[in-house]
Protein backbone atom coordinates (compact mmCIF):
# COMPACT_ATOMS: atom_id res chain seq x y z
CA UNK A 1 44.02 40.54 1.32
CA UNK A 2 41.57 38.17 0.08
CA UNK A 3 43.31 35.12 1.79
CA UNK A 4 42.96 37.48 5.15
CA UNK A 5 39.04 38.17 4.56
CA UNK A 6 38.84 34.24 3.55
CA UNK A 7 39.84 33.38 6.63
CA UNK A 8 38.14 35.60 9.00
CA UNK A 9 35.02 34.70 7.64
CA UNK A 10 35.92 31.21 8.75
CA UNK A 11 36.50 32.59 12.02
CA UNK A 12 33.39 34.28 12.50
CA UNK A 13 31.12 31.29 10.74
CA UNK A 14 32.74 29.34 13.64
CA UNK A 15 32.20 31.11 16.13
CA UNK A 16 28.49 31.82 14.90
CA UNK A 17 27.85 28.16 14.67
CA UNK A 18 28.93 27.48 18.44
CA UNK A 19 27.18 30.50 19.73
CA UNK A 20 23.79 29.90 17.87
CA UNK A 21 24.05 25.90 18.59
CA UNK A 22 22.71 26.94 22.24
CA UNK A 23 19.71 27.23 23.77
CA UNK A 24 20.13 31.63 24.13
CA UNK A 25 21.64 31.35 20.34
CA UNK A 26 18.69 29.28 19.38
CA UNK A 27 16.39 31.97 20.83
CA UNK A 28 18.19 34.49 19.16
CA UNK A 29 18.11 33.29 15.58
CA UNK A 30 14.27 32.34 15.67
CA UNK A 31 13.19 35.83 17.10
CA UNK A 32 15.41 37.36 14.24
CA UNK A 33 13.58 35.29 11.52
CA UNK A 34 12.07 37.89 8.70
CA UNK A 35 8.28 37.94 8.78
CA UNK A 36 8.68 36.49 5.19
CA UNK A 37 10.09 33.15 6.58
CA UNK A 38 6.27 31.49 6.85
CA UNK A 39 7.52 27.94 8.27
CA UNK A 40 10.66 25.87 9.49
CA UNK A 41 11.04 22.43 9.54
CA UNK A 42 12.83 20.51 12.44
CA UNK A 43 15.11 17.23 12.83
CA UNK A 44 13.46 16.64 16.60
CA UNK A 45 15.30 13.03 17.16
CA UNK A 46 12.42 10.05 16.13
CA UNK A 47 10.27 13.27 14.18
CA UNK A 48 10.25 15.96 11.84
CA UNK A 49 8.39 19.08 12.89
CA UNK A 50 7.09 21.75 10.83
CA UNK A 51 6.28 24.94 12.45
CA UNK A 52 5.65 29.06 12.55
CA UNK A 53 8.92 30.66 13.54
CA UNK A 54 6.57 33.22 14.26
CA UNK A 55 4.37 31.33 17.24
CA UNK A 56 5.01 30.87 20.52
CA UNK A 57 4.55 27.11 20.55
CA UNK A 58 7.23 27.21 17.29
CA UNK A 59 9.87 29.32 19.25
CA UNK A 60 9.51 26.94 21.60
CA UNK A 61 9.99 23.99 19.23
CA UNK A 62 13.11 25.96 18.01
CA UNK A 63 14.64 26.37 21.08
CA UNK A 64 14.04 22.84 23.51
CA UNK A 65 13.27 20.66 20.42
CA UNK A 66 10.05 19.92 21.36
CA UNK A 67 6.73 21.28 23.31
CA UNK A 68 5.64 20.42 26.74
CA UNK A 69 6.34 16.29 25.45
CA UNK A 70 7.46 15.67 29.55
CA UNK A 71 3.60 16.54 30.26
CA UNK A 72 2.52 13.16 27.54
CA UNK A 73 5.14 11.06 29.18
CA UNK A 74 3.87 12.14 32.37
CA UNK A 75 0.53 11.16 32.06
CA UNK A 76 1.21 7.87 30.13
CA UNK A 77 3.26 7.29 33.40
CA UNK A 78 0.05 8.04 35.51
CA UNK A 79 -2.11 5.72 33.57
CA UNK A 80 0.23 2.86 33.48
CA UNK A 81 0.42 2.93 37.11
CA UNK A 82 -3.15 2.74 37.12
CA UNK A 83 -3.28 0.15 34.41
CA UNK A 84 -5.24 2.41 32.61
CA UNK A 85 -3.95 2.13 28.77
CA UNK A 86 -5.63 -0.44 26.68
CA UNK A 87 -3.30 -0.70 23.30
CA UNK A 88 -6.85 -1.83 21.41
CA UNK A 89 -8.42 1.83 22.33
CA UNK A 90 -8.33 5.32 20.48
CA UNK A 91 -6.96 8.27 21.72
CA UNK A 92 -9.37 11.45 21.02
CA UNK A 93 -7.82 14.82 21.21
CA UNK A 94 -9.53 18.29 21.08
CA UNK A 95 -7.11 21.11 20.57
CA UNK A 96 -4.40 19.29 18.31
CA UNK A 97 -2.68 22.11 17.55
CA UNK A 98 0.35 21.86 15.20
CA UNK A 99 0.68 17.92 16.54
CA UNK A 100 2.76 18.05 18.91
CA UNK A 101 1.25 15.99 21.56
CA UNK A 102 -0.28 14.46 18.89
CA UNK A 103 2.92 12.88 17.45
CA UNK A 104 3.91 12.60 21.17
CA UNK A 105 1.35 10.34 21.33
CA UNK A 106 1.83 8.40 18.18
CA UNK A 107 5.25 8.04 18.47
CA UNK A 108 4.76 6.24 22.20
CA UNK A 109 2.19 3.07 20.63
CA UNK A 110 -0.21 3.80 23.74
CA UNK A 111 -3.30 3.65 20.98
CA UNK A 112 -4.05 1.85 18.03
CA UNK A 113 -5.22 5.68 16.52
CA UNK A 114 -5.59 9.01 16.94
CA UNK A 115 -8.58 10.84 16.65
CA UNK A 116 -7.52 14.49 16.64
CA UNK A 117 -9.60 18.11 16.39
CA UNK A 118 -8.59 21.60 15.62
CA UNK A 119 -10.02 23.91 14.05
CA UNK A 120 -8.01 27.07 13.39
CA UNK A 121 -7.31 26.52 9.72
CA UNK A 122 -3.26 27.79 10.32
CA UNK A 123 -2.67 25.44 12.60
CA UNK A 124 -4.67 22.42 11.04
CA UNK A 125 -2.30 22.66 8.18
CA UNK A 126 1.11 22.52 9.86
CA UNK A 127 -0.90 19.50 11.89
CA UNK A 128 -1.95 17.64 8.76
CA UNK A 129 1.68 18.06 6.82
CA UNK A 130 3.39 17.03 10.47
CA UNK A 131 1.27 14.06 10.13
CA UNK A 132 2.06 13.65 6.57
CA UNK A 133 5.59 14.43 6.60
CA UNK A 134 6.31 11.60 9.77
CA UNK A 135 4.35 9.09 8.12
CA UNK A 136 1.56 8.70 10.36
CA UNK A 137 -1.37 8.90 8.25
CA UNK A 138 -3.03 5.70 8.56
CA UNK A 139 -2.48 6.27 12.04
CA UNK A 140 -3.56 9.25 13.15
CA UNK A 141 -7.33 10.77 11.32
CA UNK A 142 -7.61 15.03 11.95
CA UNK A 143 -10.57 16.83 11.78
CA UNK A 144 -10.79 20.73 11.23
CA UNK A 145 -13.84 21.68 12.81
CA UNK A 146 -14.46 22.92 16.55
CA UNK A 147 -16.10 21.35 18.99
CA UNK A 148 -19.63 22.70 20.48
CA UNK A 149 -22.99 21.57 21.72
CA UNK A 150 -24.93 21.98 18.30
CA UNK A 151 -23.90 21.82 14.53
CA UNK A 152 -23.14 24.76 12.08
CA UNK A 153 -20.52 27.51 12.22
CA UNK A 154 -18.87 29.29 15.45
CA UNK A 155 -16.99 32.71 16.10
CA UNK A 156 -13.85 31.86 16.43
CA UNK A 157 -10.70 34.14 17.40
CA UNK A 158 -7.14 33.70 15.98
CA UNK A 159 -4.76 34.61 18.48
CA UNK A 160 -1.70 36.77 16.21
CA UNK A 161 0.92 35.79 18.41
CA UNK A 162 0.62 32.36 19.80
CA UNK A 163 -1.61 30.01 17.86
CA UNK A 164 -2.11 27.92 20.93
CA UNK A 165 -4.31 30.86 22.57
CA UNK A 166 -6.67 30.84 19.46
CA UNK A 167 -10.48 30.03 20.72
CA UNK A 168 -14.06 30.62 20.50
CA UNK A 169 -13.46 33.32 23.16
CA UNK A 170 -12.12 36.25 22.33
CA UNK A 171 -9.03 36.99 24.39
CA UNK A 172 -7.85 40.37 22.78
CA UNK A 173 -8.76 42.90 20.50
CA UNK A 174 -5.89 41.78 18.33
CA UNK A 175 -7.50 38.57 17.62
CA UNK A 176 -8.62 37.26 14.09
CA UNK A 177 -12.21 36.77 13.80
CA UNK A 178 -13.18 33.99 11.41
CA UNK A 179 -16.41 31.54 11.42
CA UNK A 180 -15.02 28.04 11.84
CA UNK A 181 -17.71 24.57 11.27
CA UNK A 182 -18.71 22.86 14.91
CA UNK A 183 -19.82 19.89 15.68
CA UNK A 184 -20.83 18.08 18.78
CA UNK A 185 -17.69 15.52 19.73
CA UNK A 186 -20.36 12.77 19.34
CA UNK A 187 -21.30 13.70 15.82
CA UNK A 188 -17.60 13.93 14.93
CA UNK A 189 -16.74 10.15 16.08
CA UNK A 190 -19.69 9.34 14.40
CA UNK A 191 -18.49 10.83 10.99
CA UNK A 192 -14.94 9.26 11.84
CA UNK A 193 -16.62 5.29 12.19
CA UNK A 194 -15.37 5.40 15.99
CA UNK A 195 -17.86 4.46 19.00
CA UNK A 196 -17.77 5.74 22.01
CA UNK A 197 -16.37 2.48 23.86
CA UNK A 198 -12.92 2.45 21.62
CA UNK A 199 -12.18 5.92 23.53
CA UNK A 200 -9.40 5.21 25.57
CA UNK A 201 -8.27 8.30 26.81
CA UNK A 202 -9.68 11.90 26.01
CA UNK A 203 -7.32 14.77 25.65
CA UNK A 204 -8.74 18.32 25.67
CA UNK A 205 -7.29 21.95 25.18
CA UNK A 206 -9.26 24.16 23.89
CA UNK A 207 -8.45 27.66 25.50
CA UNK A 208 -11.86 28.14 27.77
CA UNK A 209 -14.17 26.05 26.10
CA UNK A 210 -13.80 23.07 27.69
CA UNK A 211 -17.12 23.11 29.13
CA UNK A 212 -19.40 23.05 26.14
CA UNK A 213 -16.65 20.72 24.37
CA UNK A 214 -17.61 18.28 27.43
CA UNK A 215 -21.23 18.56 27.79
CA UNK A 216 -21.51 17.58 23.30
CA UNK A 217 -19.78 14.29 25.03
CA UNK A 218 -21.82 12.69 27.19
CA UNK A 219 -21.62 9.16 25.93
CA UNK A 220 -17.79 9.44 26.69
CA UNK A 221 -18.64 10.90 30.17
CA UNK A 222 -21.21 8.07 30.88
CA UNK A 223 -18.64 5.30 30.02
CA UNK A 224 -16.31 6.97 32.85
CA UNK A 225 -13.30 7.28 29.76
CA UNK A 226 -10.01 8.58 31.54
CA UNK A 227 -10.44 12.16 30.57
CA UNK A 228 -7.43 14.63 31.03
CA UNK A 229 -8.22 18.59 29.94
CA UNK A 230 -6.78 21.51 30.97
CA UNK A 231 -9.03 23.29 33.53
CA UNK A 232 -9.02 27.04 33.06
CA UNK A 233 -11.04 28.87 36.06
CA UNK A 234 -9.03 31.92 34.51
CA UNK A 235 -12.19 31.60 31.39
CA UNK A 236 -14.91 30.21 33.32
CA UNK A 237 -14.92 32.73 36.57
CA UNK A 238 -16.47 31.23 40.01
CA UNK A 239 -19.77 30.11 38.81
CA UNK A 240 -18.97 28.94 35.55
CA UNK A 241 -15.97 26.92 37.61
CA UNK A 242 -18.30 25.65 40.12
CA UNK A 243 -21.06 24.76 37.59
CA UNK A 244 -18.55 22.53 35.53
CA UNK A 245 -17.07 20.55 38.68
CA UNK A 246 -20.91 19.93 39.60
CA UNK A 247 -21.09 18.71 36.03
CA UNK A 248 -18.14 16.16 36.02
CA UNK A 249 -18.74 15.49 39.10
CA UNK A 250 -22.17 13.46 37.74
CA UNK A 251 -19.58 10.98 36.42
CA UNK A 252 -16.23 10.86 37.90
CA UNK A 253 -15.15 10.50 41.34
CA UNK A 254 -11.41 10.57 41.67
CA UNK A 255 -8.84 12.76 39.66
CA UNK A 256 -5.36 13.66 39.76
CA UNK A 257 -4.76 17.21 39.57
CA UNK A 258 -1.29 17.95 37.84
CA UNK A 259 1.13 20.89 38.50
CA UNK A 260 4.44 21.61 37.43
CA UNK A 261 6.57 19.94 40.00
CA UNK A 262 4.02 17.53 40.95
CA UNK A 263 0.94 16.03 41.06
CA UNK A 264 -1.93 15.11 43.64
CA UNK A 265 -4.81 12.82 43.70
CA UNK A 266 -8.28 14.04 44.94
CA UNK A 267 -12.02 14.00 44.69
CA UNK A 268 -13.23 15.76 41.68
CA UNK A 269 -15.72 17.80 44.15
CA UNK A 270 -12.39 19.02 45.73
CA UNK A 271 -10.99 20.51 42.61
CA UNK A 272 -8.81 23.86 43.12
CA UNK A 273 -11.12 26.71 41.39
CA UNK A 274 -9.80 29.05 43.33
CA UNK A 275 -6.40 28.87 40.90
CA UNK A 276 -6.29 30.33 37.43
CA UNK A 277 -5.42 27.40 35.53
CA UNK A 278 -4.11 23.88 36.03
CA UNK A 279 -4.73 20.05 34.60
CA UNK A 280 -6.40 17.46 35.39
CA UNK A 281 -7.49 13.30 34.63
CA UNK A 282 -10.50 12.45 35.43
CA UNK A 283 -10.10 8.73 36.26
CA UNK A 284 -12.36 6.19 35.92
């Protein structure tokens, strides 16, 4: 009897093995992960990623290996057709997240560093031990503050479900209201020893806020720096939408406006408000 139950568990480890190695098994196991499971660490190929099993962006992780990485690839692709990537420069990115785009990054050599910003305290710690943990320390400098036209503290809202949503607007009544420090972008490069002419490339996500986040950088702006945010007319409504494409407008002519399948170069006057939400680089 024991032989028999020996070898059907054998059998059934087997067959749980093949069946969880895909991509539905793989969904399946993370969304069965006990609440009391806090992280998971990954073997993604050329990094190690630590994440929530519990956040959208994690599940994600889980299941594909990484998050959204075709969109950095993409856009190095864009700017290397436009012999826009200058080894010497610094990335800055607002909205860093966990790190994946900012390892993305890293992990391609397009910039000498990485300046990057987030400032929900759970994600800033999975962002500073994936920096940690991959060895990019010297390489990459984080910052946990938010982003905002003056200096102090800010409301800021935890999204409970996907850390990636969390903001300085409030997007549901389920959201975790904590006061976070912000600092004008200027102000933080400051603090960091960076000037505003080793920007290579801005990268900003930061869930609606984009506009202030932009106006605290108008140094960056001035200097024309390839600048590629997601645009969210979803947050800013008509005027608000309007009011910021006046605004870049001041500095940038062109842009290429991204969507899933493809992507389309225009004036930045010609941007589509009219959609909910799409990206964008601002090109020099």
């Amino acid at each position: 009897m024991t032989s028999w139950k020996r070898r059907l568990r054998k059998w059934r480890n087997r067959i749980a093995r093949r069946v969880l190695a895909t991509r539905i098994g793989r969904e399946m196991l993370v969304n069965a992960v006990s609440p009391k499971i806090l992280s998971m660490t990954a073997d993604c190929g050329d990094h190690l990623m630590t994440f929530s099993p519990h956040d959208y962006i994690g599940r994600k992780i889980y299941r594909k290996g990484h998050f959204q990485r075709e969109n950095v690839e993409r856009l190095l692709s864009v700017l290397r057709q436009k012999d826009l990537l200058q080894q010497e420069k610094i990335l800055l990115e607002l909205g860093g997240n966990i790190g994946t785009q900012t390892l993305y990054f890293a992990l391609s050599k397009t910039f000498r560093h990485i300046v990057t910003v987030e400032p929900d305290p759970r994600n800033f710690k999975l962002l500073r031990t994936n920096i940690d943990q991959n060895g990019l320390s010297e390489q990459i400098t984080a910052i946990n503050t938010a982003a905002g036209e003056s200096e102090g503290t800010l409301d800021f809202f935890m999204h409970r479900d996907n850390h990636g949503k969390s903001s300085a607007l409030r997007q549901s009544e389920r959201d975790i209201e904590i006061k976070v420090p912000v600092k004008p972008v200027t102000a933080m490069l400051a603090d960091a020893g960076v000037a505003p002419q080793d920007i290579g490339l801005v990268w900003m996500d930061i869930e609606g806020y984009e506009p202030v986040a932009a106006r605290s950088m108008r140094p960056l702006l001035q200097r024309r720096v390839p600048f590629y945010m997601e645009f969210s007319p979803v947050f800013y409504g008509p005027a608000g939408s309007q009011a910021f494409v006046d605004y870049l407008a001041g500095f940038y002519e062109d842009c290429v406006v991204f969507y899933e399948d493809s992507q389309i170069e225009m004036k930045v006057t010609a941007l589509p408000i009219g959609q909910d939400q799409f990206d964008v680089l601002l090109l020099p």
